[in-house]
N, C-alpha and C. Protein backbone atom coordinates (compact mmCIF):
# COMPACT_ATOMS: atom_id res chain seq x y z
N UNK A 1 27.68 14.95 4.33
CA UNK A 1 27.33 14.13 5.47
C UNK A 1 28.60 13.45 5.97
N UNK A 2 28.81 13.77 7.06
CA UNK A 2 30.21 13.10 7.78
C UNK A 2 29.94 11.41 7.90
N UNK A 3 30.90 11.03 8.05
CA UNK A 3 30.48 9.44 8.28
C UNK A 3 31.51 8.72 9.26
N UNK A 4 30.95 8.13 10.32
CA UNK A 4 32.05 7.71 11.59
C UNK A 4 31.73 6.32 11.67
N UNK A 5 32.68 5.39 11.89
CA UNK A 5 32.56 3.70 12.76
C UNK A 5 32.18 3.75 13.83
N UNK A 6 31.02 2.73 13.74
CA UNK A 6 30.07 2.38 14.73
C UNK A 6 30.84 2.43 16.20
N UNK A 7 32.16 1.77 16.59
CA UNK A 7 32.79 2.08 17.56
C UNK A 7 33.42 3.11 18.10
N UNK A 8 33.50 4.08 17.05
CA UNK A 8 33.58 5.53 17.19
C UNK A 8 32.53 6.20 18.07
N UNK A 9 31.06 5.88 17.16
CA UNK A 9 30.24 6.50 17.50
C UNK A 9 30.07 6.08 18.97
N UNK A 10 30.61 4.57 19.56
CA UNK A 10 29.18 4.44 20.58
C UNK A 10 30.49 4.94 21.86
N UNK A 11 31.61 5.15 21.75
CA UNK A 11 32.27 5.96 22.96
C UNK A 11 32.08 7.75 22.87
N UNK A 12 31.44 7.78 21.54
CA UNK A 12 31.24 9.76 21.51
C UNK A 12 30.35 9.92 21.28
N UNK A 13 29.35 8.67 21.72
CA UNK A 13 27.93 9.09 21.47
C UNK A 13 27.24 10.41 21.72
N UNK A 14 26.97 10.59 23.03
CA UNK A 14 26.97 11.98 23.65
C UNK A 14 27.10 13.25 22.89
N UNK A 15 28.32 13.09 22.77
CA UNK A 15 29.14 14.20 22.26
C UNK A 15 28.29 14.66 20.69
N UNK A 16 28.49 13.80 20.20
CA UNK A 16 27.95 13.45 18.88
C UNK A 16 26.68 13.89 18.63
N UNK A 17 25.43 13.09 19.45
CA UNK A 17 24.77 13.95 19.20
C UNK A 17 24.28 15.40 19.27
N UNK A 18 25.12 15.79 20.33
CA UNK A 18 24.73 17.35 20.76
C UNK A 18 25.21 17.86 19.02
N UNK A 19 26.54 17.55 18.57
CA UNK A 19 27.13 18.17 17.56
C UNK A 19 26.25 18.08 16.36
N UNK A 20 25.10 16.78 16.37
CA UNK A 20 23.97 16.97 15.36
C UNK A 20 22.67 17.53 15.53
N UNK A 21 22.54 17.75 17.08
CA UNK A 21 21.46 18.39 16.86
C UNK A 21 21.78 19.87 16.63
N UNK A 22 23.18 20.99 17.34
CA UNK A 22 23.33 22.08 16.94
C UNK A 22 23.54 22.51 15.18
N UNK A 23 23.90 21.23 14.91
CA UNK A 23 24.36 21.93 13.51
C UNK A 23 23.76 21.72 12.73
N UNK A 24 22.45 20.26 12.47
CA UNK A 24 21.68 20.17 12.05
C UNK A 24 22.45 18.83 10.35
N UNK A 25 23.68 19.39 10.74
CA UNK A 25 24.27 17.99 9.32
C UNK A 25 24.01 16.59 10.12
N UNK A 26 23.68 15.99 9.30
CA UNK A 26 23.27 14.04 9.45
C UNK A 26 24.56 13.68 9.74
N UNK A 27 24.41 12.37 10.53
CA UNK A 27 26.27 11.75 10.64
C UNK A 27 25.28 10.13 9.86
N UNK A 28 26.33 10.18 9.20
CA UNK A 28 26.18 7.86 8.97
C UNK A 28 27.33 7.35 9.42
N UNK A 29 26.57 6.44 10.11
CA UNK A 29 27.35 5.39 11.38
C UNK A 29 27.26 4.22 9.92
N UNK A 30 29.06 3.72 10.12
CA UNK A 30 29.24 2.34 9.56
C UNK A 30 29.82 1.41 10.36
N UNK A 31 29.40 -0.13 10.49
CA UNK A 31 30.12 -1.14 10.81
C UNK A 31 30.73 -1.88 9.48
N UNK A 32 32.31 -1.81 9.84
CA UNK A 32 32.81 -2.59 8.61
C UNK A 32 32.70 -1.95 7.02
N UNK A 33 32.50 -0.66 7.25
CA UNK A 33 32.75 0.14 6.21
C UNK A 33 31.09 -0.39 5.55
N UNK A 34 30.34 -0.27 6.29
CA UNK A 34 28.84 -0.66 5.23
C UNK A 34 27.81 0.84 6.23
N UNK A 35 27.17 1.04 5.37
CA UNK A 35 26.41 1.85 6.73
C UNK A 35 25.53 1.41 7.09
N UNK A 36 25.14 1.66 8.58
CA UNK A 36 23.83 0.98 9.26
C UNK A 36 23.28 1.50 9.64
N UNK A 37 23.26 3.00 10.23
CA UNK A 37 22.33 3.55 10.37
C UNK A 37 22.99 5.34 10.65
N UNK A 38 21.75 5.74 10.04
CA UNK A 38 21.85 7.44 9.89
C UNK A 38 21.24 8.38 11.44
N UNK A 39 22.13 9.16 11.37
CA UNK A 39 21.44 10.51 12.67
C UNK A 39 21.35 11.48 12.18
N UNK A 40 20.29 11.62 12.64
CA UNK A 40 19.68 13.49 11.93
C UNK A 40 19.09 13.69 13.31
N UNK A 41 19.00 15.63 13.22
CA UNK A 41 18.63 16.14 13.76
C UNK A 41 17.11 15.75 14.19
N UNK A 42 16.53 16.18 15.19
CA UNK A 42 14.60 15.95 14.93
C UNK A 42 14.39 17.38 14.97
N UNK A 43 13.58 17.71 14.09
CA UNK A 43 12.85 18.88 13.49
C UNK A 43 11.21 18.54 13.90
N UNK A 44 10.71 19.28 14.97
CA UNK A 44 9.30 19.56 14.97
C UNK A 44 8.24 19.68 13.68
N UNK A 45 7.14 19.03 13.21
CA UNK A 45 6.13 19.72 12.17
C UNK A 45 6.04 20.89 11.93
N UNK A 46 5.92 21.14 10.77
CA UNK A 46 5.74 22.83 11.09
C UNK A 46 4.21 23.02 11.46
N UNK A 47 3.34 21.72 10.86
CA UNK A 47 1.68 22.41 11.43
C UNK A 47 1.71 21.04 12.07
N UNK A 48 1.40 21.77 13.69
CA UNK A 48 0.98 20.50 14.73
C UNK A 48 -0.85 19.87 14.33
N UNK A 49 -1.51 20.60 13.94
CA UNK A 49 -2.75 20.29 13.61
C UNK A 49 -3.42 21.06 12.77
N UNK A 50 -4.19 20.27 12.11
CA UNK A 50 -5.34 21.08 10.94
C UNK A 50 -6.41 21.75 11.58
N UNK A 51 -6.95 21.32 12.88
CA UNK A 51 -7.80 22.01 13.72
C UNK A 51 -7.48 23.60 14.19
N UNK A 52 -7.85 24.57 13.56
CA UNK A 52 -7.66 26.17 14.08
C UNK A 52 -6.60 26.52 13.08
N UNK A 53 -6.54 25.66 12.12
CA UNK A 53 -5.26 26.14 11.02
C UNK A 53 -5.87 27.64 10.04
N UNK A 54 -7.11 27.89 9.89
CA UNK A 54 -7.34 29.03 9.35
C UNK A 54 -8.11 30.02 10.00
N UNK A 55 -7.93 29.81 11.21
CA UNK A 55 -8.77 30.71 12.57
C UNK A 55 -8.56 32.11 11.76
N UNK A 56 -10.10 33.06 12.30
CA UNK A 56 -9.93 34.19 12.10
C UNK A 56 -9.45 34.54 10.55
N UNK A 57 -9.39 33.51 9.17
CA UNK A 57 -8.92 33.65 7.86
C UNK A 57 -10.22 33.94 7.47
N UNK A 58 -10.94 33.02 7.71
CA UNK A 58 -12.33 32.57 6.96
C UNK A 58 -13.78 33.33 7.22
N UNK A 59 -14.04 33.70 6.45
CA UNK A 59 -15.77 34.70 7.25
C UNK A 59 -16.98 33.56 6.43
N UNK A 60 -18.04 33.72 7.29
CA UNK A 60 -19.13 33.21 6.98
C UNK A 60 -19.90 34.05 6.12
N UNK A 61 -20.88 33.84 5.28
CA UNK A 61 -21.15 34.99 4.73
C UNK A 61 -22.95 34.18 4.31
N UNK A 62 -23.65 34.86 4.60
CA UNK A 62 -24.81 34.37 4.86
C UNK A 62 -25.46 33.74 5.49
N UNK A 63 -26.82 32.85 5.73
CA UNK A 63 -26.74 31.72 6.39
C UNK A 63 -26.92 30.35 6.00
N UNK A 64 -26.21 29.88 6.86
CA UNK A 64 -25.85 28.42 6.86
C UNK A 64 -26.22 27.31 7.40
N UNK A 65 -27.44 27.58 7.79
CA UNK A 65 -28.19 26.37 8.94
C UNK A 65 -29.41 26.54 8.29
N UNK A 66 -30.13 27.46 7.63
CA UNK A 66 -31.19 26.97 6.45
C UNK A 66 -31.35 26.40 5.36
N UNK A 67 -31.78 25.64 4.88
CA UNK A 67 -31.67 24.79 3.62
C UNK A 67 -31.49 26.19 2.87
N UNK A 68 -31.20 25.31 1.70
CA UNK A 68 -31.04 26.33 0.30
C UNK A 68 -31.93 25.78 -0.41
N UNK A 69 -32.93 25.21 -0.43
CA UNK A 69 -34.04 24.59 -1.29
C UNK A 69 -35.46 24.76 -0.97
N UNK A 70 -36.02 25.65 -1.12
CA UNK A 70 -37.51 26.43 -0.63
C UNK A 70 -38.46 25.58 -0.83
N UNK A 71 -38.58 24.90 -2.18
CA UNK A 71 -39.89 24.59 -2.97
C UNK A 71 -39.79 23.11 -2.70
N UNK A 72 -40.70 22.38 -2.53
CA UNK A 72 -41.07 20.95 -2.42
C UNK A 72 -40.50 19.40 -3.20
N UNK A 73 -40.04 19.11 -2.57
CA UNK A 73 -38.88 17.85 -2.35
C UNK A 73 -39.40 16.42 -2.91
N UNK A 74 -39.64 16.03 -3.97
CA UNK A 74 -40.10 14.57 -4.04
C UNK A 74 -39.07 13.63 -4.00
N UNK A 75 -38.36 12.70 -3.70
CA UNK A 75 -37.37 11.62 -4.13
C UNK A 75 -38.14 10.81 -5.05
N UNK A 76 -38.98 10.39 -4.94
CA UNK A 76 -39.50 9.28 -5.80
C UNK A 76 -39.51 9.81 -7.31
N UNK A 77 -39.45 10.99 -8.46
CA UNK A 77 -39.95 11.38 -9.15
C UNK A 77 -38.68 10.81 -9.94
């Protein structure tokens, strides 16, 4: 991880970041030789949503909207 002064960074800002987002290495920005804050690339999720995540994986296999319990139901017993 490269590491540049904060006054470095904020006249090559620009520059800078293009050079982290192509290459994908982090820079740490220091004031006064302490660091204050890190740049990284942004990387997309790899799964935008759980909704349609196993489309077309999964088969139904029987049915599924009739009970599975034929014979007569007491709760109280």
């Amino acid at each position: 991880m490269r590491t540049i002064q904060a006054s470095v960074f904020k006249t090559h800002c620009l520059t800078l970041m293009d050079e982290v987002a192509t290459s994908g290495e982090s820079l740490l920005i220091t004031k006064h030789g302490k660091p204050v804050a890190e740049l990284k690339a942004h990387r997309p999720p790899p799964v935008k949503s759980l909704i349609g995540l196993h489309k077309d994986q999964i088969k139904i296999l029987g049915d599924i909207i009739s009970p599975a319990y034929d014979g007569e139901w007491n709760a109280l017993k």
